[in-house]
Protein backbone atom coordinates (compact mmCIF):
# COMPACT_ATOMS: atom_id res chain seq x y z
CA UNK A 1 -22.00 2.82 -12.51
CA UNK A 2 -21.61 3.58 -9.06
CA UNK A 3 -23.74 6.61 -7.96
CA UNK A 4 -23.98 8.34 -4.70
CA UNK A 5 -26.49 10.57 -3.55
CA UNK A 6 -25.08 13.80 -4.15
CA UNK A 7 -25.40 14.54 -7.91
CA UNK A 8 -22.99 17.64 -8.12
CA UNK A 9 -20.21 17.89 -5.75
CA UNK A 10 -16.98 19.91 -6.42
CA UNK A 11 -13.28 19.09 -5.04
CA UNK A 12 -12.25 21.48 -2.63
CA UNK A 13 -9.95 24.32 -3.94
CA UNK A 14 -6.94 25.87 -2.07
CA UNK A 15 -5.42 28.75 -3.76
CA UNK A 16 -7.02 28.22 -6.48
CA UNK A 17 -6.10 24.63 -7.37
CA UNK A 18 -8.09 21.49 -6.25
CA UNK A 19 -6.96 19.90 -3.07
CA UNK A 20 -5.73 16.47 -4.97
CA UNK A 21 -3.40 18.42 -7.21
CA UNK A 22 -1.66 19.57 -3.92
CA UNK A 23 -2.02 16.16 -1.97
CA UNK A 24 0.44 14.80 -5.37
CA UNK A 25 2.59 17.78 -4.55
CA UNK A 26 2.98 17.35 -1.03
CA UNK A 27 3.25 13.74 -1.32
CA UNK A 28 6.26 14.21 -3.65
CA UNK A 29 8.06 16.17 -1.05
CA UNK A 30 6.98 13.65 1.61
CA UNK A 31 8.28 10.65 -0.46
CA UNK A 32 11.50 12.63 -1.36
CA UNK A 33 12.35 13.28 2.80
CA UNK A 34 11.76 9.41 3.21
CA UNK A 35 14.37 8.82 0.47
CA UNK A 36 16.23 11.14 2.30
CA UNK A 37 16.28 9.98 5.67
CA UNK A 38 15.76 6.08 5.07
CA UNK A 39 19.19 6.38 2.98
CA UNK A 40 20.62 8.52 5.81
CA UNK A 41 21.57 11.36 3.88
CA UNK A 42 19.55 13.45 6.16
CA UNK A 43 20.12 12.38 10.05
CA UNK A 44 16.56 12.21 11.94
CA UNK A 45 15.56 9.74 14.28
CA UNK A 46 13.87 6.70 13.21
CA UNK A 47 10.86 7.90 15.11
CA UNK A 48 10.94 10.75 12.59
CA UNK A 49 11.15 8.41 9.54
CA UNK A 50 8.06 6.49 10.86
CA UNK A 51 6.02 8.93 11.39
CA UNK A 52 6.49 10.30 7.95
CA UNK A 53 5.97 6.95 6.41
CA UNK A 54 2.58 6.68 8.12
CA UNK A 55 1.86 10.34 7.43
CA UNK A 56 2.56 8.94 3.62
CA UNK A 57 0.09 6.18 3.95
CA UNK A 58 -2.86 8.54 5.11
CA UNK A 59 -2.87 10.84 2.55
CA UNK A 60 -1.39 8.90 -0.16
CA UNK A 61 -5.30 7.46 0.66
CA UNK A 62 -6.77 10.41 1.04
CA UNK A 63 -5.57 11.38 -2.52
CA UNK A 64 -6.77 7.64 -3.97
CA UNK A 65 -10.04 8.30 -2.79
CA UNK A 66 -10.28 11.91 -3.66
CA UNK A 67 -8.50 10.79 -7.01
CA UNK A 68 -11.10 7.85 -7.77
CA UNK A 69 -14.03 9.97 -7.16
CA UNK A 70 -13.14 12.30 -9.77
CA UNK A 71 -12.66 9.96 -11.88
CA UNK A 72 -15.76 7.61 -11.31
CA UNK A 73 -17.95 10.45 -10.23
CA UNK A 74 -16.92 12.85 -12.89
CA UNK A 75 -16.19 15.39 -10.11
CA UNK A 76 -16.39 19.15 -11.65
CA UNK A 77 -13.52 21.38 -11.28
């Protein structure tokens, strides 16, 4: 198994849940105005549509990685 130096780290809380719970939420809403605007039920410019599709991509990773180091690191809540 993978190790890394840090034996016990916890996942960052914000109001009392950990951060990757509200990444999934917030990434639900973020997927939803895509949806949204790519099927132009909502009227934005495109710029807006891009920029939410790459704001998407960065913390769709940023929850993978938080998300995989739980799980391989046994994170503790």
């Amino acid at each position: 198994m993978l190790t890394f130096p840090l034996a016990v780290v916890t996942v960052p809380f914000f109001h009392g849940k950990p951060i990757n719970i509200w990444f999934g939420l917030v990434l639900a809403v973020m997927i939803s105005f895509q949806l949204l605007t790519g099927l132009r039920v909502i009227k934005v410019p495109n710029r807006v549509h891009r920029y939410n599709g790459i704001g998407i991509f960065v913390l769709a990773a940023a929850h993978g990685v938080i998300g995989f180091m739980v799980w391989f690191e046994g994170w503790i809540y």
